[in-house]
Protein backbone atom coordinates (compact mmCIF):
# COMPACT_ATOMS: atom_id res chain seq x y z
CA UNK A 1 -18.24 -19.14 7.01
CA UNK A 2 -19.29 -15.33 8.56
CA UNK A 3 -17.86 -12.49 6.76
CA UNK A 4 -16.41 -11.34 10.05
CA UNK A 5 -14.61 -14.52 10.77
CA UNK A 6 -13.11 -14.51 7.33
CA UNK A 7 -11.82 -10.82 8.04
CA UNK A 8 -10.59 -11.89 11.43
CA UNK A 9 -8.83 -14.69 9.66
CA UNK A 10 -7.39 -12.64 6.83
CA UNK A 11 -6.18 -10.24 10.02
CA UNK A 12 -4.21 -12.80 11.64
CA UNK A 13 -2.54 -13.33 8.33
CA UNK A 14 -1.46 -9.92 8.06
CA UNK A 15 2.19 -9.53 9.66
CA UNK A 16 4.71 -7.01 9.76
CA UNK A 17 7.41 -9.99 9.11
CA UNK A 18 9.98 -7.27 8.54
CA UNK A 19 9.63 -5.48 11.60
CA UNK A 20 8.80 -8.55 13.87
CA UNK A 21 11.44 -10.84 11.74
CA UNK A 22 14.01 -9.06 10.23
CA UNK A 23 16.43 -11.72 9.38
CA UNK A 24 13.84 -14.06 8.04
CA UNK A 25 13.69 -15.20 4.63
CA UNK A 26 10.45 -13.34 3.87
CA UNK A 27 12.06 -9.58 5.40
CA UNK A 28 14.87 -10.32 2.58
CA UNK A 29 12.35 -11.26 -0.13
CA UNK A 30 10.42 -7.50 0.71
CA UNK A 31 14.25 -5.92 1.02
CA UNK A 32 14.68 -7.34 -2.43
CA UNK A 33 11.57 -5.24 -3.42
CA UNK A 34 12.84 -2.27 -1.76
CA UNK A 35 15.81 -2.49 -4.04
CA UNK A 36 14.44 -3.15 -7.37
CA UNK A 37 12.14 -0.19 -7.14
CA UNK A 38 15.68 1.89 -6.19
CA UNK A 39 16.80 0.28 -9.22
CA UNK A 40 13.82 1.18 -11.31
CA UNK A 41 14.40 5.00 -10.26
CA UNK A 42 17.58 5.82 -10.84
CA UNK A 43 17.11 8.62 -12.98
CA UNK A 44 14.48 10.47 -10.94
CA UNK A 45 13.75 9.15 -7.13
CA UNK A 46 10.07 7.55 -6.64
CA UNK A 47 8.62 9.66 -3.86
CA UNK A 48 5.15 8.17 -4.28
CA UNK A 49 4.22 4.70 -4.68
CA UNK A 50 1.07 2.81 -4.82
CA UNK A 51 0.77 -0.50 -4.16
CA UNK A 52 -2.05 -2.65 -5.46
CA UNK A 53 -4.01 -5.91 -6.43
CA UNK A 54 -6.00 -7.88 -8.99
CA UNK A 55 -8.41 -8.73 -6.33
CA UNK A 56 -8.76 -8.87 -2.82
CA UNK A 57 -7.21 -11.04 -0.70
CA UNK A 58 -3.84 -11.33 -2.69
CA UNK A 59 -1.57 -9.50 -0.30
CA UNK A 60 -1.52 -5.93 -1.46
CA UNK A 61 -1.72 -4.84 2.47
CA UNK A 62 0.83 -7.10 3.38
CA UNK A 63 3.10 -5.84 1.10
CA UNK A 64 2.66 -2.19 1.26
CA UNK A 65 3.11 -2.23 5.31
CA UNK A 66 6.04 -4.62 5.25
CA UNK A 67 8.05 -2.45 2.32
CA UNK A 68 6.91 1.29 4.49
CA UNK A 69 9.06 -0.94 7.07
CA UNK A 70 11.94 -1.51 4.95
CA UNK A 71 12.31 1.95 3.51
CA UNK A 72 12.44 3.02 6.95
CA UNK A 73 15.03 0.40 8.08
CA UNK A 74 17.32 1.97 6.00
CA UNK A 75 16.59 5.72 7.01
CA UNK A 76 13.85 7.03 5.04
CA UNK A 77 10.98 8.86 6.42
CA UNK A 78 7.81 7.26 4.91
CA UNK A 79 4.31 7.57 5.12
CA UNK A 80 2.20 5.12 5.19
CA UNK A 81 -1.47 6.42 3.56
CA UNK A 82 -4.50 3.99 3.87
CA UNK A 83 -6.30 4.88 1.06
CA UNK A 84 -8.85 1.52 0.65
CA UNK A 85 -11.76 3.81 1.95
CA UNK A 86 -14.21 0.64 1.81
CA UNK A 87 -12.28 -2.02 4.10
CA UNK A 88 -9.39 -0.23 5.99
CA UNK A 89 -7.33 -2.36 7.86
CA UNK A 90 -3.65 -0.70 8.44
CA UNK A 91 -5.01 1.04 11.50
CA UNK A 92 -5.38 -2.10 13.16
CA UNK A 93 -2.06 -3.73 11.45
CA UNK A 94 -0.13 -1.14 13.26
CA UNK A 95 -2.39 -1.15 16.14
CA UNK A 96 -2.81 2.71 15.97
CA UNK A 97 -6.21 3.82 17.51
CA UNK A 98 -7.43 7.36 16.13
CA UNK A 99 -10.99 8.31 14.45
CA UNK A 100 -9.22 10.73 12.11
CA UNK A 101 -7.38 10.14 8.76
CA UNK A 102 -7.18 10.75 4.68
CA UNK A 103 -10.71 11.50 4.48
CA UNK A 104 -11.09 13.90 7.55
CA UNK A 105 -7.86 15.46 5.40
CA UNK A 106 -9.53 15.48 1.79
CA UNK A 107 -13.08 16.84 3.49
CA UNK A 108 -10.98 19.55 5.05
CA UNK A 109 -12.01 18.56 8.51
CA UNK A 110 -8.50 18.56 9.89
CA UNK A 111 -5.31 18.98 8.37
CA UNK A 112 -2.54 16.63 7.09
CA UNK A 113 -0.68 16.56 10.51
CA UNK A 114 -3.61 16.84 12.42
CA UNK A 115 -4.19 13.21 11.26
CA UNK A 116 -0.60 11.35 10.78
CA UNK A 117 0.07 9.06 13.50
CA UNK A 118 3.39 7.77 14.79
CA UNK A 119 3.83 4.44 14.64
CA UNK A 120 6.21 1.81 17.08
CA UNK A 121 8.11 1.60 13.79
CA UNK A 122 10.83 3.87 13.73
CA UNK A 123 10.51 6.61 10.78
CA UNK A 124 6.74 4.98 9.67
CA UNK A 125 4.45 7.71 9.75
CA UNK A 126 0.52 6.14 9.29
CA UNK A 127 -2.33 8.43 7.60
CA UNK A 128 -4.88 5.53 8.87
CA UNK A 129 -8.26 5.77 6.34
CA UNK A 130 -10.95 7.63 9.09
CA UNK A 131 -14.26 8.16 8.73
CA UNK A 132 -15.43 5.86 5.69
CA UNK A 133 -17.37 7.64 3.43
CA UNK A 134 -20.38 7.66 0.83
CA UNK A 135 -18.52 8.48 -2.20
CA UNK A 136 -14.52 7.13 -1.96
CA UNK A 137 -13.61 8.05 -5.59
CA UNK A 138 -14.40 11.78 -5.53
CA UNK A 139 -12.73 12.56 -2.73
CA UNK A 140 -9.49 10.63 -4.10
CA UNK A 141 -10.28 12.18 -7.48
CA UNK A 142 -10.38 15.95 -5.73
CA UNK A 143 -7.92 18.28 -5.81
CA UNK A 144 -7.57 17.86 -2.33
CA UNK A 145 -5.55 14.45 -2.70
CA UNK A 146 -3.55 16.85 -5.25
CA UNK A 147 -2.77 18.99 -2.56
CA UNK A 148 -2.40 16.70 0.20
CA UNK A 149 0.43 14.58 -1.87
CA UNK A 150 2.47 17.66 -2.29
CA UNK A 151 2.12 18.79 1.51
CA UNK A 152 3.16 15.10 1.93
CA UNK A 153 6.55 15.52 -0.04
CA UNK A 154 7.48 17.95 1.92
CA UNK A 155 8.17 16.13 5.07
CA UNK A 156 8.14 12.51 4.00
CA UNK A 157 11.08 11.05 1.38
CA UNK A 158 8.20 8.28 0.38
CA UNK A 159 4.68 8.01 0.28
CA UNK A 160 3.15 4.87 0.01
CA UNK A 161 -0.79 4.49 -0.90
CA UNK A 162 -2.23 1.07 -0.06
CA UNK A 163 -5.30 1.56 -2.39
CA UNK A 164 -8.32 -1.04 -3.31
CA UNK A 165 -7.84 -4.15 -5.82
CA UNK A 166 -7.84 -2.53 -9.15
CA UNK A 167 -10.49 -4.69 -10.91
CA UNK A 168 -12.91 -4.38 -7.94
CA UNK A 169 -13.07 -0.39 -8.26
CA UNK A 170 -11.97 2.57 -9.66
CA UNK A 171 -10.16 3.94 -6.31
CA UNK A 172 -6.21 2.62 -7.24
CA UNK A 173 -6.11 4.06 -11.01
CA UNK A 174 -7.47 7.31 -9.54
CA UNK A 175 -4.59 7.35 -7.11
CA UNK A 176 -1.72 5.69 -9.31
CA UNK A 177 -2.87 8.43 -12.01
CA UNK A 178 -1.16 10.92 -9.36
CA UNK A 179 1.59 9.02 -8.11
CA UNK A 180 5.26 8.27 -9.97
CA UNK A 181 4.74 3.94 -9.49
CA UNK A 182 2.44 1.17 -9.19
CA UNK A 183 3.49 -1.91 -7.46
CA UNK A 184 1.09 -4.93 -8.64
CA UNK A 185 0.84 -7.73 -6.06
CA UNK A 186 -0.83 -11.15 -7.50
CA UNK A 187 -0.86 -14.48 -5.71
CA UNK A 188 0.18 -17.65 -6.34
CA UNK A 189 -2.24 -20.39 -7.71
CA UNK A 190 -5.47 -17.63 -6.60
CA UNK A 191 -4.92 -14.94 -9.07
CA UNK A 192 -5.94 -16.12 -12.80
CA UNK A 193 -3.51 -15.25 -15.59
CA UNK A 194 -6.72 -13.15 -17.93
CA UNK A 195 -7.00 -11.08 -14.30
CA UNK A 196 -3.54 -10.51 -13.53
CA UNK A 197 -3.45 -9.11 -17.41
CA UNK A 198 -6.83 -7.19 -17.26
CA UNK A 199 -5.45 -5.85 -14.12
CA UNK A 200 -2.30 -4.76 -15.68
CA UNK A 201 -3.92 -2.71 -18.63
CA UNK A 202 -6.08 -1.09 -16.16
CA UNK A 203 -3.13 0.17 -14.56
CA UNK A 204 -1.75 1.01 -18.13
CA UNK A 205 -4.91 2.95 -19.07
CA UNK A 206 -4.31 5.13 -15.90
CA UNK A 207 -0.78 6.15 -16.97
CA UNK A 208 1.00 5.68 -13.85
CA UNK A 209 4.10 3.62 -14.62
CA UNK A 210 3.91 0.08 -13.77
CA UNK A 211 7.12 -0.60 -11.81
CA UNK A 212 6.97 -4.59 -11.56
CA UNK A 213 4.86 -7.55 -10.04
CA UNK A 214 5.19 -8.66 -6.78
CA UNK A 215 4.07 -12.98 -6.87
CA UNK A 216 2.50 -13.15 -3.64
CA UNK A 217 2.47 -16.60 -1.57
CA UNK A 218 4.66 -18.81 -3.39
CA UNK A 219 5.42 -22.10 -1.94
CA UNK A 220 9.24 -22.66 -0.80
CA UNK A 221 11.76 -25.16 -2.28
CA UNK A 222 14.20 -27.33 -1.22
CA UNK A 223 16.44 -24.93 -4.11
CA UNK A 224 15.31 -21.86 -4.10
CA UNK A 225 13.71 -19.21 -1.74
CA UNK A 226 9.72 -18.40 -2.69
CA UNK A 227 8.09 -15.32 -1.81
């Protein structure tokens, strides 16, 4: 099997079920998530998020664009930062075309609204990933991305990062360092119990605050609802 037929079939996986579906079983299961990380901030309001995986190919993209979506359903202005600088894909998920992005922002090419995008989403803003570069985890480690998430807070009530698996590279414990939660997305009978637990003391080591564990792909019941 081609690498680019693989992508193109992990890309036809990808949907925004709770835009496209909202009363389906599936845009419930990603409400649900929307409410436990309300839940898990009721003392101080989450205004950054980054969502994760053990490896690739779990769902973390999935699952970041689908809860953007239902934050926004309910009247929050998010944005939605691409911030896997190796193998970008929420550009094309939300079929926004632009050659600008995060790293025309942290290379102080052009400036944080220069580069967000409107979406056909109502109240999802997209910073898509632009021009990939040689070195990823500098410019997320700069004080640039410092910088950027605080110009970001002041326009956007949440600012979700969809970042790199965790155990492939450093980029998503850079990021989560900076950023009030981690969401960690595993899947069902792919992701290996010593990963999901090497992944989750990675996260640890970063001090960002793991906010729970989203099971990814888990078959349906006759009794009970699976996501």
């Amino acid at each position: 099997m081609s690498y680019m037929f693989f992508r193109k079939r992990l890309q036809s996986k990808r949907k925004l079920i709770a835009y496209e579906k909202p009363q389906s079983v599936l845009a419930e299961q990603y409400r649900n998530i929307r409410t436990n990380i309300q839940f898990a901030s009721i003392d101080q309001k989450i205004r950054s998020l980054v969502v994760t995986s053990a490896n690739q190919g779990e769902g973390k993209t999935t699952t970041a664009a689908n809860l953007a979506i239902a934050f926004a359903q309910q009247g929050e202005k998010i944005l939605l930062i691409d911030a896997d600088l190796r193998k970008p894909v929420l550009h094309q998920l939300f079929r926004v075309d632009t050659v600008f992005g995060l790293t025309s922002v942290l290379s102080k090419q052009r400036t944080l609204q220069e580069c967000i995008a409107t979406t056909d989403i109502e109240n999802v803003h997209l910073l898509a990933c632009g021009p990939i570069p040689p070195n990823p985890a500098e410019l997320l480690g700069s004080t640039m991305m410092g910088e950027l998430l605080q110009e970001a807070k002041g326009y956007y009530d949440l600012i979700l990062f969809d970042t790199p698996p965790v155990l492939a590279v450093t980029d998503a414990q850079i990021i989560a360092n900076q950023c009030e939660g981690t969401i960690l997305v595993l899947r069902s009978e792919k992701t290996e119990k010593e990963q999901a637990l090497r992944a989750k003391n990675v996260l640890h080591h970063a001090n960002t605050t793991l906010l729970g564990v989203v099971l990814n792909a888990k078959p349906q019941s006759e009794h009970t609802y699976g996501y």
